[in-house]
PDB file of N, CA and C in Angstrom:
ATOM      1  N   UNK A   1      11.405  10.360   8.537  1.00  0.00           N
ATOM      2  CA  UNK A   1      11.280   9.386   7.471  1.00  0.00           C
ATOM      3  C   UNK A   1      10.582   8.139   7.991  1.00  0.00           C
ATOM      4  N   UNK A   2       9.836   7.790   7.155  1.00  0.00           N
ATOM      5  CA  UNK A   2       8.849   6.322   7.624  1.00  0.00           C
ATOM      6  C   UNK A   2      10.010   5.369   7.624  1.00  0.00           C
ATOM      7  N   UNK A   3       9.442   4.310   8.508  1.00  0.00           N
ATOM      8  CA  UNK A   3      10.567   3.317   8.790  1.00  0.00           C
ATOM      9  C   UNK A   3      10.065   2.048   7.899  1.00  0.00           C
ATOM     10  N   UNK A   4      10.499   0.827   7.684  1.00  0.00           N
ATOM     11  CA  UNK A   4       9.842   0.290   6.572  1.00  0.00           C
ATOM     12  C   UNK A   4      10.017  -1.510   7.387  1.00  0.00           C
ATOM     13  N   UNK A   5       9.597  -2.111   7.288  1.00  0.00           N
ATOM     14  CA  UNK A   5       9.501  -3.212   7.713  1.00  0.00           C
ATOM     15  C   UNK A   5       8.961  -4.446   6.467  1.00  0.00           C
ATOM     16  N   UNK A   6       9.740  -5.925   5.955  1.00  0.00           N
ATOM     17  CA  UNK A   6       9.579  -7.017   5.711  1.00  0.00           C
ATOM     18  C   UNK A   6       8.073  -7.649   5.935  1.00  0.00           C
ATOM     19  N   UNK A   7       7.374  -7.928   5.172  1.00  0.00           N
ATOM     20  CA  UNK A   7       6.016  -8.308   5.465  1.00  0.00           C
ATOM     21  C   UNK A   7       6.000  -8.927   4.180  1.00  0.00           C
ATOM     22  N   UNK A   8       5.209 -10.203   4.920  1.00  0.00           N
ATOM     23  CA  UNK A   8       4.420 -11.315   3.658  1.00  0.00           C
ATOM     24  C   UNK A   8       3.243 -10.838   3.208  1.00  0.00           C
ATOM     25  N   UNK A   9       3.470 -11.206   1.973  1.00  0.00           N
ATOM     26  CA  UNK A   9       2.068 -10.539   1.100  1.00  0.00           C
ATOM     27  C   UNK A   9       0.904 -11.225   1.927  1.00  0.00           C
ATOM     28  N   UNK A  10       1.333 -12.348   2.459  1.00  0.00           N
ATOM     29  CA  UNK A  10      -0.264 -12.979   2.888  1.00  0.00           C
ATOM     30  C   UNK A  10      -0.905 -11.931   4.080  1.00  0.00           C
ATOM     31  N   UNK A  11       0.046 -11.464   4.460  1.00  0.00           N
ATOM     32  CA  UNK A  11      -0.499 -10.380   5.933  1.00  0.00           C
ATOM     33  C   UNK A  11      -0.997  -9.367   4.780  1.00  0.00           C
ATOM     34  N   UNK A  12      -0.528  -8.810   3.655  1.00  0.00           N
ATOM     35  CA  UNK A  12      -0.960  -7.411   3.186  1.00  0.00           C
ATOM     36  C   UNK A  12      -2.197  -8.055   2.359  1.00  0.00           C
ATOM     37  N   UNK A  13      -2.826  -9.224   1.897  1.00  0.00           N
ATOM     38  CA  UNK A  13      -3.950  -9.853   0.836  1.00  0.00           C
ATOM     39  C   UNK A  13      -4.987  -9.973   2.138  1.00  0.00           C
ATOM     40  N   UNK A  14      -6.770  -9.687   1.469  1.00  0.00           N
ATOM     41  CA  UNK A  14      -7.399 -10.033   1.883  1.00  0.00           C
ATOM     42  C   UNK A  14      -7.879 -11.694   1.850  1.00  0.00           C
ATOM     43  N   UNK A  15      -7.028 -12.391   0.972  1.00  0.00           N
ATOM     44  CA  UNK A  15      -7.474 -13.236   0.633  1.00  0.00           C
ATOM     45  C   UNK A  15      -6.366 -14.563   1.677  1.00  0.00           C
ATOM     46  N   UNK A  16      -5.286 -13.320   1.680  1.00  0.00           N
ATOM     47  CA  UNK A  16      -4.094 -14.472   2.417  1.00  0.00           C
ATOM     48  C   UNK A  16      -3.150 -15.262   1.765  1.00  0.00           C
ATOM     49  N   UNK A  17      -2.950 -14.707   0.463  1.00  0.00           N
ATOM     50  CA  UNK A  17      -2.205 -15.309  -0.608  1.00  0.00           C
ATOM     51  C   UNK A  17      -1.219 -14.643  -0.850  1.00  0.00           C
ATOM     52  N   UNK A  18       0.310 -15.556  -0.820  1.00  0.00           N
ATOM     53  CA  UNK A  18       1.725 -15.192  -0.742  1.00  0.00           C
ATOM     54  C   UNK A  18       2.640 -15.535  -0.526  1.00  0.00           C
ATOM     55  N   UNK A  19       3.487 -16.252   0.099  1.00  0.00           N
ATOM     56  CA  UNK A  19       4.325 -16.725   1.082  1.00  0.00           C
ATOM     57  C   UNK A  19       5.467 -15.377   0.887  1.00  0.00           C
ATOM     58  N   UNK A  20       6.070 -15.278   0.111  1.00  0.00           N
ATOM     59  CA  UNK A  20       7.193 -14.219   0.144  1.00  0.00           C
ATOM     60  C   UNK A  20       7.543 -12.693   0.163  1.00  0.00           C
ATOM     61  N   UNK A  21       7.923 -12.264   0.366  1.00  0.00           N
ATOM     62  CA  UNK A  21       8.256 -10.897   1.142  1.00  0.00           C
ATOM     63  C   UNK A  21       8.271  -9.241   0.717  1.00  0.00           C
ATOM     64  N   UNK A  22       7.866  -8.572   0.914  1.00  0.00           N
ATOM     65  CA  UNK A  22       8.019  -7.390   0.184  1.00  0.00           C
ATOM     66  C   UNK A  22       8.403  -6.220   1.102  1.00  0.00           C
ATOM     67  N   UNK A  23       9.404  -5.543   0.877  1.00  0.00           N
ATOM     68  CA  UNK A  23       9.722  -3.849   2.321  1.00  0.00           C
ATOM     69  C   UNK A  23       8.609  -3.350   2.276  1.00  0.00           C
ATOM     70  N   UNK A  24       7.616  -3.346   3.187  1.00  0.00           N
ATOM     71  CA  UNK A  24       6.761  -2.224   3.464  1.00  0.00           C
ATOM     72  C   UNK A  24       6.953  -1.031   4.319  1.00  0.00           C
ATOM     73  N   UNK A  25       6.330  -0.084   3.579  1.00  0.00           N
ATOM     74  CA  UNK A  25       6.417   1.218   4.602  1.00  0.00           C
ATOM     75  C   UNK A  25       4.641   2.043   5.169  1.00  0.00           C
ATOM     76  N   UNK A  26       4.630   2.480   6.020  1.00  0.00           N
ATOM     77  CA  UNK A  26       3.603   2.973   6.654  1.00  0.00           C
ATOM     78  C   UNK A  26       3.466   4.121   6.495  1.00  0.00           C
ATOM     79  N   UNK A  27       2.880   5.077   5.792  1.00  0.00           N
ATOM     80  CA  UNK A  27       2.812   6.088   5.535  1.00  0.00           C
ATOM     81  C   UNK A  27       2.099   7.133   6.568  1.00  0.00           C
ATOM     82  N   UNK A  28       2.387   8.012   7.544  1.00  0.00           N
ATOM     83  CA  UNK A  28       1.920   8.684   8.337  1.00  0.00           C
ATOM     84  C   UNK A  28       1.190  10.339   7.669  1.00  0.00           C
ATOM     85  N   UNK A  29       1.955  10.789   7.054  1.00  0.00           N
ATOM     86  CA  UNK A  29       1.994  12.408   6.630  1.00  0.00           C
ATOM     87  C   UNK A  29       2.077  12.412   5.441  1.00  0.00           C
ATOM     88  N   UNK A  30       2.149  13.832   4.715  1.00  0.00           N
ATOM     89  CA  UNK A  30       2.280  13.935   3.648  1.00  0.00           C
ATOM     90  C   UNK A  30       4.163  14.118   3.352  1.00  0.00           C
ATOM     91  N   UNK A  31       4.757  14.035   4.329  1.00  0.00           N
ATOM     92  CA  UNK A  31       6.405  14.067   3.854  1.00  0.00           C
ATOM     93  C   UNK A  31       7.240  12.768   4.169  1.00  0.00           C
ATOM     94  N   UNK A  32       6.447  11.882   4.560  1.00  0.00           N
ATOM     95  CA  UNK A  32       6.939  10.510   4.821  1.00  0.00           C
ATOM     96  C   UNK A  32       6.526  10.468   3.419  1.00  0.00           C
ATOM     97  N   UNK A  33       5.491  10.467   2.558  1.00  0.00           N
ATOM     98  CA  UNK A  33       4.999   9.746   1.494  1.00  0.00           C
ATOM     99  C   UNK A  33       6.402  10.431   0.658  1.00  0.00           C
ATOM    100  N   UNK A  34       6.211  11.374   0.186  1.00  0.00           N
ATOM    101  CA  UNK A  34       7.196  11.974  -0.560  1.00  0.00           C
ATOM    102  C   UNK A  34       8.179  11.854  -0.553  1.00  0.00           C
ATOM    103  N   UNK A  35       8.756  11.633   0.960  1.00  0.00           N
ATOM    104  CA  UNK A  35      10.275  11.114   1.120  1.00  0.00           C
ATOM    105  C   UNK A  35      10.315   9.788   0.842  1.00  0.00           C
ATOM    106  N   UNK A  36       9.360   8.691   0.514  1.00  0.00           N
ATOM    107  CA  UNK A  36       9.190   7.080   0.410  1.00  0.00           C
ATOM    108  C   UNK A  36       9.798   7.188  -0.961  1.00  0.00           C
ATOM    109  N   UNK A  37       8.440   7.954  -1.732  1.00  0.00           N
ATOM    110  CA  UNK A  37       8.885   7.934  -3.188  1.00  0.00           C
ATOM    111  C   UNK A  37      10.098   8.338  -3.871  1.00  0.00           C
ATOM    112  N   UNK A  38      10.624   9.430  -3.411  1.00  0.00           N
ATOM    113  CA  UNK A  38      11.666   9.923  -4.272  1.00  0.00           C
ATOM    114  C   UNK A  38      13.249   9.117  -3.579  1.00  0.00           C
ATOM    115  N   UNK A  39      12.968   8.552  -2.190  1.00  0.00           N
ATOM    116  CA  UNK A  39      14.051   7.115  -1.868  1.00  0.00           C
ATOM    117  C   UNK A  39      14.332   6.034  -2.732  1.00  0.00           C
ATOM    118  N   UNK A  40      12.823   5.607  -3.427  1.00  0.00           N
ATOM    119  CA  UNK A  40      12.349   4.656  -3.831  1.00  0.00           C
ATOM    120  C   UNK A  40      13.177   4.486  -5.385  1.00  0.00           C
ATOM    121  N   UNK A  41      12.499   5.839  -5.773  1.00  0.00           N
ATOM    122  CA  UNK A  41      12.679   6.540  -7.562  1.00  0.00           C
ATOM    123  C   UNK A  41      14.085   6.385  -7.215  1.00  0.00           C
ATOM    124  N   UNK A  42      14.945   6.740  -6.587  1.00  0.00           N
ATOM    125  CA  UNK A  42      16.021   6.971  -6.304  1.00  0.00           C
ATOM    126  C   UNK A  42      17.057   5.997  -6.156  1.00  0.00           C
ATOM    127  N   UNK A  43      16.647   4.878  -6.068  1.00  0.00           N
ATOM    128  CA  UNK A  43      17.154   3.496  -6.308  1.00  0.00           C
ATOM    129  C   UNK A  43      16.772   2.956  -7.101  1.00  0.00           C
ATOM    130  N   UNK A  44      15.953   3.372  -8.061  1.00  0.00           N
ATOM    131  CA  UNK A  44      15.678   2.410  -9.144  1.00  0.00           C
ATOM    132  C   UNK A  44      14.334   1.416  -8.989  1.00  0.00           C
ATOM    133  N   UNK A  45      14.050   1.842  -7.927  1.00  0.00           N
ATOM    134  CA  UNK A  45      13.227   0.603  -7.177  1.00  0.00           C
ATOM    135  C   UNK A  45      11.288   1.015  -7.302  1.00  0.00           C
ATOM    136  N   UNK A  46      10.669  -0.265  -8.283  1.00  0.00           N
ATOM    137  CA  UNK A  46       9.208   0.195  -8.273  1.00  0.00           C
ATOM    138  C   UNK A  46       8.322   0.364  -7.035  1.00  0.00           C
ATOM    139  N   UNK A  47       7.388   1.127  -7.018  1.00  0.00           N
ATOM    140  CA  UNK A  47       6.839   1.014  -6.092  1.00  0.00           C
ATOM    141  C   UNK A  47       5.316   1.274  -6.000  1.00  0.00           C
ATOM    142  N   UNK A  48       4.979   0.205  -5.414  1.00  0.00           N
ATOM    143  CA  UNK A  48       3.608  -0.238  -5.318  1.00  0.00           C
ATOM    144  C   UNK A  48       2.489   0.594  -3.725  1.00  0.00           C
ATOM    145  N   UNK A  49       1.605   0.857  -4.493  1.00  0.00           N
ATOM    146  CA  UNK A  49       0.370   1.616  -3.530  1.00  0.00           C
ATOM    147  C   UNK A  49       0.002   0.977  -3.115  1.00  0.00           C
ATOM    148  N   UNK A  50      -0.421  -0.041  -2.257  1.00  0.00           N
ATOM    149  CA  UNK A  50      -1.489  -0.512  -1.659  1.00  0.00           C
ATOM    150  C   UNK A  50      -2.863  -0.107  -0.635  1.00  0.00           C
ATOM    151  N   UNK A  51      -3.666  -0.432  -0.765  1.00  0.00           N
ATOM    152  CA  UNK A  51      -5.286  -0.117   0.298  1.00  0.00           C
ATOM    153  C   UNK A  51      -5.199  -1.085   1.054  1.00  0.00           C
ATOM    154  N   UNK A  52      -6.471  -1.897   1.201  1.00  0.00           N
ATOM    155  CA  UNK A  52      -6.336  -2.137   1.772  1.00  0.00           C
ATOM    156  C   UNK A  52      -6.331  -4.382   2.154  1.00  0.00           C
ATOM    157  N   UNK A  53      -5.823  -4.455   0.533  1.00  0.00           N
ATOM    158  CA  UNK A  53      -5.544  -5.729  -0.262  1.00  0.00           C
ATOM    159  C   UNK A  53      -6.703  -6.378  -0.281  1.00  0.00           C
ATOM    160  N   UNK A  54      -8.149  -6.174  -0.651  1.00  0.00           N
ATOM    161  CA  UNK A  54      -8.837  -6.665  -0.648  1.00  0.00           C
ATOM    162  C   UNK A  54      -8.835  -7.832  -2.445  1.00  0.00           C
ATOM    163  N   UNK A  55      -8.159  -6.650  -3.272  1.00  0.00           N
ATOM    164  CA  UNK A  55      -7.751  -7.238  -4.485  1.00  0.00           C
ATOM    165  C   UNK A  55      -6.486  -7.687  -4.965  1.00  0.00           C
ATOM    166  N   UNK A  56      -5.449  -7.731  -3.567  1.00  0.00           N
ATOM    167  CA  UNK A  56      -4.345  -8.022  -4.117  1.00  0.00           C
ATOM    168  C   UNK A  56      -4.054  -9.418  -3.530  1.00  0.00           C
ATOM    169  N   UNK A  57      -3.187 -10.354  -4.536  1.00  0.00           N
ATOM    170  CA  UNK A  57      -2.428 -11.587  -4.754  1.00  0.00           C
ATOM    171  C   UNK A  57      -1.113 -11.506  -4.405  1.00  0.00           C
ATOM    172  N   UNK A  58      -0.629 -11.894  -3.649  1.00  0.00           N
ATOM    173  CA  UNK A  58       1.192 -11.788  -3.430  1.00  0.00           C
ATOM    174  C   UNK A  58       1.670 -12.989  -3.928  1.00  0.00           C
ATOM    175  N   UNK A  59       2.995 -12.587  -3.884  1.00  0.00           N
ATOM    176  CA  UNK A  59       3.780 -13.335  -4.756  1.00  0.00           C
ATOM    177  C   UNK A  59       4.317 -14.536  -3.854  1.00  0.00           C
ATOM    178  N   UNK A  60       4.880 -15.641  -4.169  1.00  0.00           N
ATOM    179  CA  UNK A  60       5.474 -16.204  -3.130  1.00  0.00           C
ATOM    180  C   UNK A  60       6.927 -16.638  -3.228  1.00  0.00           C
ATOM    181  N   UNK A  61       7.541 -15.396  -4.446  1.00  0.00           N
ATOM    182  CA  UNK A  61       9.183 -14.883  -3.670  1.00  0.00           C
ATOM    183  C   UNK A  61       8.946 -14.033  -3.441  1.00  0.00           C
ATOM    184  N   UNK A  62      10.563 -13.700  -2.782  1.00  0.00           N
ATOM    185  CA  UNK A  62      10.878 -12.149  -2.041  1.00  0.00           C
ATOM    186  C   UNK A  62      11.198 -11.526  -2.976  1.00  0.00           C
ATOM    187  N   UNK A  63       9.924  -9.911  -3.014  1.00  0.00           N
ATOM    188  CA  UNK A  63      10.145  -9.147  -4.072  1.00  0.00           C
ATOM    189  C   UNK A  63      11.309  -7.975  -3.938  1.00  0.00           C
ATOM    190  N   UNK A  64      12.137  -7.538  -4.428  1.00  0.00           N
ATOM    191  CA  UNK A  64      12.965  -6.791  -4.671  1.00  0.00           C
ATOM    192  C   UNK A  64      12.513  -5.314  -4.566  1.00  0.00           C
ATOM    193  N   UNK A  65      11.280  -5.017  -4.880  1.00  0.00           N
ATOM    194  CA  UNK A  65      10.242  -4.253  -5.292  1.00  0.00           C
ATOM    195  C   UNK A  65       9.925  -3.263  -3.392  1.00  0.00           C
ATOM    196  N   UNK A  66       8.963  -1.884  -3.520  1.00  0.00           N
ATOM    197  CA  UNK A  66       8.940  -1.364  -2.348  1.00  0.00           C
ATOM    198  C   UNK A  66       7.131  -1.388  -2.251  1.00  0.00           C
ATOM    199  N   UNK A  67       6.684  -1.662  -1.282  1.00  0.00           N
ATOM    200  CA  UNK A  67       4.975  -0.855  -1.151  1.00  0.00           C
ATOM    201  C   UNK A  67       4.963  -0.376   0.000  1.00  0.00           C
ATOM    202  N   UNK A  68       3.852   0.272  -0.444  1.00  0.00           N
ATOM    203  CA  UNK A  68       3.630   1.887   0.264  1.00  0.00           C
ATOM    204  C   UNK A  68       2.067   1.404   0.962  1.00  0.00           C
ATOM    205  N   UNK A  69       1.672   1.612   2.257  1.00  0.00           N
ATOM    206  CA  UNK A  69       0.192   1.578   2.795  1.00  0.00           C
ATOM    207  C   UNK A  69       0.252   3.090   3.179  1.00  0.00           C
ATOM    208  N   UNK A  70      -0.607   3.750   2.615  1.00  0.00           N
ATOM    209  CA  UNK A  70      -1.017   5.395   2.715  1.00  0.00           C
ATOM    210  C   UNK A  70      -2.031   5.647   4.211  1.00  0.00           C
ATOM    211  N   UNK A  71      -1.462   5.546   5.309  1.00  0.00           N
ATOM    212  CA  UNK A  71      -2.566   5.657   6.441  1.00  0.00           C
ATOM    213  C   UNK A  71      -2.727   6.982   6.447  1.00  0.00           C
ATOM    214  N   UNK A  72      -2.666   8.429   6.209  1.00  0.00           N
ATOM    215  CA  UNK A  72      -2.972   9.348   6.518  1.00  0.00           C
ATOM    216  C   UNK A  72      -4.396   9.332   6.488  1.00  0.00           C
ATOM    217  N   UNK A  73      -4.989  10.070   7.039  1.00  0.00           N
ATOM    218  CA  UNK A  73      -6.372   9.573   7.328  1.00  0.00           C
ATOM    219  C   UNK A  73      -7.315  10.566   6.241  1.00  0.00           C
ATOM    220  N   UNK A  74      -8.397  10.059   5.805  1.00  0.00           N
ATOM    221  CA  UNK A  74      -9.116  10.468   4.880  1.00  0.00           C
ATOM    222  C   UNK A  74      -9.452   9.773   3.682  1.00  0.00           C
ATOM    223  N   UNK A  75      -8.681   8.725   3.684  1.00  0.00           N
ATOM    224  CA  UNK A  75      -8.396   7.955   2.601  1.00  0.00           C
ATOM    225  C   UNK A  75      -9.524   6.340   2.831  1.00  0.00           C
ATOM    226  N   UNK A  76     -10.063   6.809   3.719  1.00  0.00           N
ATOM    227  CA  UNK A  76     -11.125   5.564   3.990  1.00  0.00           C
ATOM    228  C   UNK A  76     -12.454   6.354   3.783  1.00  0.00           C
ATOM    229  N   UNK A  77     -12.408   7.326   3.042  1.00  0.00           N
ATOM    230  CA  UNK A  77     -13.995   8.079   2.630  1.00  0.00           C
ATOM    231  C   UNK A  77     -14.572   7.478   1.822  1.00  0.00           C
ATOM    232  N   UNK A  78     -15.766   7.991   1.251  1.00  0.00           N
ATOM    233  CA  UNK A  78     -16.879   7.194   0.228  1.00  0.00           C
ATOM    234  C   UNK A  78     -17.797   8.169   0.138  1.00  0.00           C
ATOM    235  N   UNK A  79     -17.784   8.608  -0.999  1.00  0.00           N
ATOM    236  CA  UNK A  79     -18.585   9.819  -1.659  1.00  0.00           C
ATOM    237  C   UNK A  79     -19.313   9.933  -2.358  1.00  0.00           C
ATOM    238  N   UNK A  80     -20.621  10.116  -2.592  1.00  0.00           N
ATOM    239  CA  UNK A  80     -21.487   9.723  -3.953  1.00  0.00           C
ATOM    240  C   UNK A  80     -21.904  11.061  -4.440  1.00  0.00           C
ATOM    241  N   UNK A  81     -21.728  11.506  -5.589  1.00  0.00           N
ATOM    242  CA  UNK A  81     -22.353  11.981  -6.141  1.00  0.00           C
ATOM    243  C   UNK A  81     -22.628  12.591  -7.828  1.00  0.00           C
ATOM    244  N   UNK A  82     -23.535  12.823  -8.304  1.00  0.00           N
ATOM    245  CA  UNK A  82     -24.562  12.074  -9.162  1.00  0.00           C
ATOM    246  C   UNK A  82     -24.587  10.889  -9.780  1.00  0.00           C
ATOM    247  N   UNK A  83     -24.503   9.765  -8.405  1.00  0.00           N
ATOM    248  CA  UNK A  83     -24.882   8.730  -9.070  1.00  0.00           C
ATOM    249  C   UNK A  83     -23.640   7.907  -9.464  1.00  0.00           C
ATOM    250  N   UNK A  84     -22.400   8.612  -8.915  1.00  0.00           N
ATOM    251  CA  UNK A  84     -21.136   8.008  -8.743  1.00  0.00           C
ATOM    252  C   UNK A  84     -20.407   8.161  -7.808  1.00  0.00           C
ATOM    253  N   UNK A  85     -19.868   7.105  -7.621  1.00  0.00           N
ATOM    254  CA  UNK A  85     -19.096   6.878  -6.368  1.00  0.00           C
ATOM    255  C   UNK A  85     -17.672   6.558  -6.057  1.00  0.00           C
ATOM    256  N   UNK A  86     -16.986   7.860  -5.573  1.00  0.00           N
ATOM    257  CA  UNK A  86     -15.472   8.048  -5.029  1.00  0.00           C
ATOM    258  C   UNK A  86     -15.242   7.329  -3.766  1.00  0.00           C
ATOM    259  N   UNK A  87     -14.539   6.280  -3.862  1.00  0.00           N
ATOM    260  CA  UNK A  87     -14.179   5.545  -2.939  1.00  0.00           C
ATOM    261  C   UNK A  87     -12.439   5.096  -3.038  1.00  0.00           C
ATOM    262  N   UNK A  88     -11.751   5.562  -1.283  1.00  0.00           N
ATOM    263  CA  UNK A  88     -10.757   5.904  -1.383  1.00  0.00           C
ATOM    264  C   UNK A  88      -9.960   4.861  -0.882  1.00  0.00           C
ATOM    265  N   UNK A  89      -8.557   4.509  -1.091  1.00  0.00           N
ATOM    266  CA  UNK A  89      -7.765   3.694  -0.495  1.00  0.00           C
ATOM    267  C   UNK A  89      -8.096   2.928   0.328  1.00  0.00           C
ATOM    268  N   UNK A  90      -8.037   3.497   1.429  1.00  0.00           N
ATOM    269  CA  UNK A  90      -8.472   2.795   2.381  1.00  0.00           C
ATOM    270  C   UNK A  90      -9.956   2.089   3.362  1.00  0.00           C
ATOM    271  N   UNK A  91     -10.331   1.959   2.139  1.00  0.00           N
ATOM    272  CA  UNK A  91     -12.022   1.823   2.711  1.00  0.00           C
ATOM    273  C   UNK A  91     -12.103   0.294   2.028  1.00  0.00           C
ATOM    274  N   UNK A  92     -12.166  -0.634   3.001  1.00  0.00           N
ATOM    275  CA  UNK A  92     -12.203  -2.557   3.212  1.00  0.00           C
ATOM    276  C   UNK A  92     -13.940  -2.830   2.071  1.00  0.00           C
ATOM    277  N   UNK A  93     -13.396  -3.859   0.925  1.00  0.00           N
ATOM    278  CA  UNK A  93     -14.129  -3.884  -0.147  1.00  0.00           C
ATOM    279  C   UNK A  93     -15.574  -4.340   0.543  1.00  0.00           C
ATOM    280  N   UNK A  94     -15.634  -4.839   1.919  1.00  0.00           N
ATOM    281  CA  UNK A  94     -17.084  -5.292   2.269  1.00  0.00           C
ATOM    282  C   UNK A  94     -17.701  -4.034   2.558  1.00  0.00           C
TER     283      UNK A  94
END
Protein backbone atom coordinates (compact mmCIF):
# COMPACT_ATOMS: atom_id res chain seq x y z
CA UNK A 1 0.00 0.00 0.00
CA UNK A 2 1.32 3.57 -0.92
CA UNK A 3 2.25 5.45 2.07
CA UNK A 4 0.79 8.99 2.05
CA UNK A 5 2.43 12.02 3.40
CA UNK A 6 1.01 15.94 4.45
CA UNK A 7 2.10 18.37 1.74
CA UNK A 8 1.31 22.08 1.04
CA UNK A 9 -0.42 22.77 -1.99
CA UNK A 10 2.32 25.34 -2.65
CA UNK A 11 4.92 22.32 -3.10
CA UNK A 12 2.11 20.42 -5.36
CA UNK A 13 1.19 24.21 -7.65
CA UNK A 14 3.31 25.27 -10.37
CA UNK A 15 2.58 28.52 -9.50
CA UNK A 16 3.31 28.09 -5.57
CA UNK A 17 -0.02 28.95 -4.34
CA UNK A 18 -1.44 27.57 -0.94
CA UNK A 19 -0.37 27.66 2.42
CA UNK A 20 -2.50 24.64 3.75
CA UNK A 21 -2.34 21.02 3.64
CA UNK A 22 -3.61 18.13 1.82
CA UNK A 23 -2.62 13.82 2.49
CA UNK A 24 -0.80 13.05 -0.48
CA UNK A 25 -0.06 9.76 -1.84
CA UNK A 26 2.55 8.60 -4.50
CA UNK A 27 1.35 6.30 -6.70
CA UNK A 28 3.93 3.55 -7.79
CA UNK A 29 1.83 0.54 -9.61
CA UNK A 30 -1.25 -0.23 -10.71
CA UNK A 31 -2.41 -1.77 -7.06
CA UNK A 32 -1.22 1.06 -4.95
CA UNK A 33 -3.61 3.20 -7.21
CA UNK A 34 -6.54 0.93 -6.65
CA UNK A 35 -5.85 0.29 -3.17
CA UNK A 36 -5.64 4.50 -2.73
CA UNK A 37 -9.03 4.68 -4.24
CA UNK A 38 -11.20 2.21 -2.83
CA UNK A 39 -9.36 3.39 0.98
CA UNK A 40 -10.33 6.67 -0.06
CA UNK A 41 -14.18 5.74 -1.44
CA UNK A 42 -14.14 3.93 1.66
CA UNK A 43 -14.06 6.72 4.02
CA UNK A 44 -16.10 8.89 2.43
CA UNK A 45 -13.23 10.88 1.46
CA UNK A 46 -12.90 12.86 -2.22
CA UNK A 47 -10.20 12.37 -4.09
CA UNK A 48 -8.26 14.41 -6.26
CA UNK A 49 -5.78 13.37 -9.40
CA UNK A 50 -3.15 15.48 -9.75
CA UNK A 51 -0.13 15.91 -12.77
CA UNK A 52 1.85 17.75 -12.54
CA UNK A 53 0.15 21.25 -10.95
CA UNK A 54 0.97 23.29 -13.59
CA UNK A 55 -2.90 24.37 -13.38
CA UNK A 56 -3.56 23.86 -9.96
CA UNK A 57 -4.32 26.63 -7.03
CA UNK A 58 -4.22 25.29 -3.42
CA UNK A 59 -6.11 26.15 -0.86
CA UNK A 60 -4.76 27.81 2.17
CA UNK A 61 -6.64 25.50 4.81
CA UNK A 62 -6.01 22.05 5.65
CA UNK A 63 -8.07 20.05 3.32
CA UNK A 64 -9.84 17.11 4.74
CA UNK A 65 -9.87 15.85 1.18
CA UNK A 66 -7.06 12.94 -0.35
CA UNK A 67 -4.72 13.51 -3.76
CA UNK A 68 -3.31 11.12 -5.66
CA UNK A 69 0.21 11.94 -7.95
CA UNK A 70 0.04 8.88 -10.53
CA UNK A 71 4.00 8.26 -11.06
CA UNK A 72 3.73 5.02 -12.84
CA UNK A 73 5.56 5.75 -15.74
CA UNK A 74 4.04 6.44 -19.13
CA UNK A 75 1.99 9.04 -18.09
CA UNK A 76 4.49 11.79 -19.22
CA UNK A 77 3.82 10.78 -23.09
CA UNK A 78 2.61 13.13 -25.90
CA UNK A 79 1.06 11.76 -28.92
CA UNK A 80 -0.14 13.36 -32.03
CA UNK A 81 -2.20 12.12 -34.23
CA UNK A 82 -4.33 13.50 -36.98
CA UNK A 83 -3.71 16.63 -35.94
CA UNK A 84 -4.52 15.96 -32.25
CA UNK A 85 -2.81 15.74 -29.41
CA UNK A 86 -2.88 13.14 -26.32
CA UNK A 87 -1.02 14.49 -23.67
CA UNK A 88 -0.71 12.65 -20.39
CA UNK A 89 -0.57 13.45 -16.65
CA UNK A 90 2.48 13.82 -16.20
CA UNK A 91 4.06 15.81 -18.88
CA UNK A 92 5.15 19.74 -17.21
CA UNK A 93 2.80 22.40 -19.24
CA UNK A 94 6.20 24.09 -20.70
Amino acid sequence: MASSTMEKWSSLSGIRAGAGQIEVFRIADEQELQDVIRRTLQAGRKLYSLGAGSNLIGSDGTNEHVAMIDGRKGLAQIRCSHGRFSVGAGVPLS
